[in-house]
N, C-alpha and C. Protein backbone atom coordinates (compact mmCIF):
# COMPACT_ATOMS: atom_id res chain seq x y z
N UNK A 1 4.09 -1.14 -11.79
CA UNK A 1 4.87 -1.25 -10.57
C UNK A 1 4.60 -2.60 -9.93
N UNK A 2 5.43 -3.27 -9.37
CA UNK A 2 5.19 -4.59 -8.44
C UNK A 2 5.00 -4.06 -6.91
N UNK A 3 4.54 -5.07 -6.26
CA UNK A 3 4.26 -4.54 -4.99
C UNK A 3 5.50 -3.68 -4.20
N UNK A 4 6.67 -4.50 -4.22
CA UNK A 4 7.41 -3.40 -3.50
C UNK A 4 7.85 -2.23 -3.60
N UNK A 5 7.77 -2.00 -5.02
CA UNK A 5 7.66 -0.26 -5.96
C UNK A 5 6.64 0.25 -5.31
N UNK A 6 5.33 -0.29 -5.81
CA UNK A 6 4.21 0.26 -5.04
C UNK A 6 4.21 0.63 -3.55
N UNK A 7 4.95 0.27 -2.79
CA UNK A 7 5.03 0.18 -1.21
C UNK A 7 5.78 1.16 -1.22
N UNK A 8 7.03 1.17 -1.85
CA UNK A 8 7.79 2.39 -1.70
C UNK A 8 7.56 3.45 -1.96
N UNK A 9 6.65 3.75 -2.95
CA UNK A 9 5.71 4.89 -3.74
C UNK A 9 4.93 5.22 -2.76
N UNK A 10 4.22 4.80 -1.62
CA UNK A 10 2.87 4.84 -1.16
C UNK A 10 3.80 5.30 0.31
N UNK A 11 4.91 4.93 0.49
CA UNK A 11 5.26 4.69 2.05
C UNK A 11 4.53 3.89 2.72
N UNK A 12 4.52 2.91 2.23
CA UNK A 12 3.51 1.59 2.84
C UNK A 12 4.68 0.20 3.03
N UNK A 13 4.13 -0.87 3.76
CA UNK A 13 4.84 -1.98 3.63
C UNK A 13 4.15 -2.87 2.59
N UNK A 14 4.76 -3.99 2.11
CA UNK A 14 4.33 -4.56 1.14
C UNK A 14 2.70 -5.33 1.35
N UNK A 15 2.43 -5.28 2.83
CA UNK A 15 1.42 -5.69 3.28
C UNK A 15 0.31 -5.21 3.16
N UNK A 16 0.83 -3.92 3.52
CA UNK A 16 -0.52 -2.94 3.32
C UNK A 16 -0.96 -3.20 1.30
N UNK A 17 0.14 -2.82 0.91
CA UNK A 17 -0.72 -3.11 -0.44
C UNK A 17 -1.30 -4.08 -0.91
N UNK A 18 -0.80 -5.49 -0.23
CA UNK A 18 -1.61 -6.87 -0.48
C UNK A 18 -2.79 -6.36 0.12
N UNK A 19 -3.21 -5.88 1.60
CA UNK A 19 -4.56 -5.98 2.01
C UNK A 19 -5.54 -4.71 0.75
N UNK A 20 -4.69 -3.61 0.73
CA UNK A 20 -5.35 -2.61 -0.44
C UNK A 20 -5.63 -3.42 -1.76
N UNK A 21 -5.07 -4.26 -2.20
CA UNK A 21 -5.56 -5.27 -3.31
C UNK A 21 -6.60 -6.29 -3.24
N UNK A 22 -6.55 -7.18 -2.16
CA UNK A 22 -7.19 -8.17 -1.78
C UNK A 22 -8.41 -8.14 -0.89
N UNK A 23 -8.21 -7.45 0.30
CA UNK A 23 -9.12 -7.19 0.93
C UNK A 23 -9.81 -5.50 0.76
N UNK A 24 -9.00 -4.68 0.36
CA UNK A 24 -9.87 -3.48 -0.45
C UNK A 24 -9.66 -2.37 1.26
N UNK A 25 -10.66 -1.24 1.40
CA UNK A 25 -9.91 -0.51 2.28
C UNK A 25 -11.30 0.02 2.33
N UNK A 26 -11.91 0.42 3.14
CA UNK A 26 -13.32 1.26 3.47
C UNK A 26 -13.11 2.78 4.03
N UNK A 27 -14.15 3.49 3.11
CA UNK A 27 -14.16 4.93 3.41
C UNK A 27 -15.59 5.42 2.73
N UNK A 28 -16.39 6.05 3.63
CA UNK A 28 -17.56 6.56 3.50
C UNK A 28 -18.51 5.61 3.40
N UNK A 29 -18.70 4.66 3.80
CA UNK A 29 -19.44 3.05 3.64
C UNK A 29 -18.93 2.63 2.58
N UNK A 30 -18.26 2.90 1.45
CA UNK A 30 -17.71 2.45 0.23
C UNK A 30 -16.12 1.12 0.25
N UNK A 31 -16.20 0.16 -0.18
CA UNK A 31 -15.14 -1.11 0.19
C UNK A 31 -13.95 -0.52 -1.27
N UNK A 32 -12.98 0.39 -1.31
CA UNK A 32 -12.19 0.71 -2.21
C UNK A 32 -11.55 -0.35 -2.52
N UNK A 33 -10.56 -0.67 -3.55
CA UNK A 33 -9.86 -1.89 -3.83
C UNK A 33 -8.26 -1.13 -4.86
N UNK A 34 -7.35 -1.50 -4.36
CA UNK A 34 -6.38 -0.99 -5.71
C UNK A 34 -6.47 -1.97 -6.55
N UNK A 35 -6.53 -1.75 -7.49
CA UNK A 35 -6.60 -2.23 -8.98
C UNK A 35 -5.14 -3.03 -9.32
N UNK A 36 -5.18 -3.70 -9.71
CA UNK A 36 -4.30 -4.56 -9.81
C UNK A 36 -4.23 -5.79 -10.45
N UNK A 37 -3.18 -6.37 -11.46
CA UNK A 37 -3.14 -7.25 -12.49
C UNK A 37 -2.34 -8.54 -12.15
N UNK A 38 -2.43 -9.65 -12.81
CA UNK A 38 -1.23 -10.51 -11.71
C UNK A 38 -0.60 -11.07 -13.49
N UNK A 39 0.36 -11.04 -13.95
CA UNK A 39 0.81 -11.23 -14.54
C UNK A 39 2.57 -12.48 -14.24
N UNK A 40 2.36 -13.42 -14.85
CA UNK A 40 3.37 -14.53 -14.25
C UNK A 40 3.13 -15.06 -12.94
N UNK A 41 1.94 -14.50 -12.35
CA UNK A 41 1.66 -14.74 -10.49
C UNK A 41 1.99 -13.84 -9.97
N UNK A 42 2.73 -12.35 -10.34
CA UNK A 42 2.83 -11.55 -9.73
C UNK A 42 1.74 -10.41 -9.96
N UNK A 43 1.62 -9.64 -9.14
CA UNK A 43 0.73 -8.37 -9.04
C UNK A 43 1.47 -7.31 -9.66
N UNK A 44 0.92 -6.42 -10.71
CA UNK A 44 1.48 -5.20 -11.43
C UNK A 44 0.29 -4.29 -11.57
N UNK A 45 1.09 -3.17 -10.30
CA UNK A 45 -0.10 -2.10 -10.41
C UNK A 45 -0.13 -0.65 -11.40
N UNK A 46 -0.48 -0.13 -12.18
CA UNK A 46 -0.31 1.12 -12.71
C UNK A 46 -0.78 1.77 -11.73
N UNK A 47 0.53 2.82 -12.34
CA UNK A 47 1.16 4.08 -11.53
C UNK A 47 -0.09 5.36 -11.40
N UNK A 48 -0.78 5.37 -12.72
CA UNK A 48 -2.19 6.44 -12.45
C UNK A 48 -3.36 5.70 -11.73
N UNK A 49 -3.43 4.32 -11.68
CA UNK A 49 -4.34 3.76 -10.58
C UNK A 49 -4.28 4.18 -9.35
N UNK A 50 -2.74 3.43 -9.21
CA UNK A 50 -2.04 3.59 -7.85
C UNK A 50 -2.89 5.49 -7.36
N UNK A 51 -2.14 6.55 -7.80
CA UNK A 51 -2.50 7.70 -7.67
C UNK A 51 -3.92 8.04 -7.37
N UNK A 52 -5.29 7.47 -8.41
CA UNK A 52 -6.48 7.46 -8.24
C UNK A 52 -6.89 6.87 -6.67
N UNK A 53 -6.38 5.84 -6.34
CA UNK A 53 -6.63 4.93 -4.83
C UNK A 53 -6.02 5.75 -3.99
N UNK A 54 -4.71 6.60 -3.90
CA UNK A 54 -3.90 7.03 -3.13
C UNK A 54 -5.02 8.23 -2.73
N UNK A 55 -5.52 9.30 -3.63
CA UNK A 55 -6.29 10.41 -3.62
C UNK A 55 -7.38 9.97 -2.94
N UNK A 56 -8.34 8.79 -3.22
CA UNK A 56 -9.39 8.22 -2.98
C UNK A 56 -9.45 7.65 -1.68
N UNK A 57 -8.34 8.30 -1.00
CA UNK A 57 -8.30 7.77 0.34
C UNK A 57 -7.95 8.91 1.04
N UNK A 58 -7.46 9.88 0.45
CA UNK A 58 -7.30 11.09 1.71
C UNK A 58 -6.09 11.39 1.87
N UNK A 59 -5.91 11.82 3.33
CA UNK A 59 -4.90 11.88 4.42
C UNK A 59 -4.47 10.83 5.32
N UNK A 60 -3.50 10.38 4.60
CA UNK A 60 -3.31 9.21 5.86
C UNK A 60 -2.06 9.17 6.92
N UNK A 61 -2.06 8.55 7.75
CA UNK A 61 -1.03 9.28 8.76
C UNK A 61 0.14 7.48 8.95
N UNK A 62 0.91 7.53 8.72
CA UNK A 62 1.59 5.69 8.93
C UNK A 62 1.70 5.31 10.13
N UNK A 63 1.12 4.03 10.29
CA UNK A 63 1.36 3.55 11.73
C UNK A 63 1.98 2.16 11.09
N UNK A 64 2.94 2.15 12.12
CA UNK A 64 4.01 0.55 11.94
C UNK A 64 3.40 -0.80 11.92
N UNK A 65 3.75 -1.67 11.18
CA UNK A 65 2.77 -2.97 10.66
C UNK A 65 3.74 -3.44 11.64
N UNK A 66 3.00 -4.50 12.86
CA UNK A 66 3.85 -5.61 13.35
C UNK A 66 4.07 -6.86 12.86
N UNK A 67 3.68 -6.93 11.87
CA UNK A 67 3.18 -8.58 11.15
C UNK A 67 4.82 -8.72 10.56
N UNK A 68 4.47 -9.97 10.35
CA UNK A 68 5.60 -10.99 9.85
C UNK A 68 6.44 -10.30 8.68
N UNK A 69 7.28 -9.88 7.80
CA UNK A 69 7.51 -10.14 6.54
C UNK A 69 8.92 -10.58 6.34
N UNK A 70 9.23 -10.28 4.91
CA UNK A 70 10.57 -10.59 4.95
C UNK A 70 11.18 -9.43 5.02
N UNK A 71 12.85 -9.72 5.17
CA UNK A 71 13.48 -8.53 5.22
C UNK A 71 13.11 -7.32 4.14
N UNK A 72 13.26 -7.93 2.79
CA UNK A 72 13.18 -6.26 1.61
C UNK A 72 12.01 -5.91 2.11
N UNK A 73 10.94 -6.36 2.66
CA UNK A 73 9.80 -5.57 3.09
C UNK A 73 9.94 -4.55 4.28
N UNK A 74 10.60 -5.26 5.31
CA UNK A 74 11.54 -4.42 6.43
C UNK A 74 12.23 -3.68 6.36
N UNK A 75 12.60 -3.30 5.31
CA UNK A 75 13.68 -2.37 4.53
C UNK A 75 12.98 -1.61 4.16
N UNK A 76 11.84 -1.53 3.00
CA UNK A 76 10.85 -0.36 2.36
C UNK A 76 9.88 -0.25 3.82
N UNK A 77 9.59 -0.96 4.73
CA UNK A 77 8.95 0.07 5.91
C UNK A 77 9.58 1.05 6.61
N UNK A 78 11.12 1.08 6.62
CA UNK A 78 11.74 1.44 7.13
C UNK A 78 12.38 2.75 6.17
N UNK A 79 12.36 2.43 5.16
CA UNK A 79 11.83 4.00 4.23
C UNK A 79 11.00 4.43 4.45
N UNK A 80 9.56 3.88 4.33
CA UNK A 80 8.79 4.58 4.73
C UNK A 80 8.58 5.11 5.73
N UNK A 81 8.70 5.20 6.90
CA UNK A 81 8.80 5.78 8.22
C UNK A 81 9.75 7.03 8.12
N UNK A 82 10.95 7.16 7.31
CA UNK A 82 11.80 8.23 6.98
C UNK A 82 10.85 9.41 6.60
N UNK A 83 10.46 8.51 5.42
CA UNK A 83 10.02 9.41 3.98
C UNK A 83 8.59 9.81 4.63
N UNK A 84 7.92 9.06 5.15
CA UNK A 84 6.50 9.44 5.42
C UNK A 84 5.64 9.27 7.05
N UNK A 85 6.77 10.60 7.80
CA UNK A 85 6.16 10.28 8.96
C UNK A 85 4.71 10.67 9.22
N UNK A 86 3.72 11.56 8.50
CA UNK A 86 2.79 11.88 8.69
C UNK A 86 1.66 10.98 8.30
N UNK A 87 2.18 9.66 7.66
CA UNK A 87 1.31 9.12 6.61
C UNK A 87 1.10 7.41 7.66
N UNK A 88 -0.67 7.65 7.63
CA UNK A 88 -1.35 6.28 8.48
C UNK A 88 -1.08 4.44 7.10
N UNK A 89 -0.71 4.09 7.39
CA UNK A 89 -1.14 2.82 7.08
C UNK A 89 -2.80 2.59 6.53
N UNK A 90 -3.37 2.48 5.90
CA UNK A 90 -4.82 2.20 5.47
C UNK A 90 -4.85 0.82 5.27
N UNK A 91 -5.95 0.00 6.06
CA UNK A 91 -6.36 -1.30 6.05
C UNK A 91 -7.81 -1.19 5.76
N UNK A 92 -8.56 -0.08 6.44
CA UNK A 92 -9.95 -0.72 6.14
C UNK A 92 -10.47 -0.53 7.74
């Protein structure tokens, strides 16, 4: 999956999964990280990773990213908020 698959999968914005890649996400003193490949410069995450990190984090409830992006990212947050009102944003 590329990040915006992944975002849409997760009900996340494309942001959240850059920080879940890059900067990783903390739970139980533990610094989690999604797993992730960069192939051509892009990031390609598998789909049973993705799932392992998703589980490995719980219950999460979505709260709205104010940060910058571009529109297709504004677009899959805006699914996500449909699709996943119960679900938090995870940063860490």
């Amino acid at each position: 999956l590329n990040i915006s698959e992944t975002a849409r999968y997760a009900g996340v914005t494309n942001t959240t999964v850059y920080h879940w890649i890059e900067l990783g996400v903390t739970r139980s003193k533990k610094r989690l990280f999604l797993t992730a490949v960069t192939i051509g410069g892009q990031y390609r995450i598998e789909e049973p990773g993705l799932n392992r990190f998703l589980d490995s984090l719980g219950g999460y409830e979505y709260v709205e990213d104010k940060s910058t992006e571009d529109e297709s990212a504004e677009d899959e947050s805006a699914e996500g908020k449909q699709n996943n009102n119960n679900n938090q944003e995870v940063y860490g």
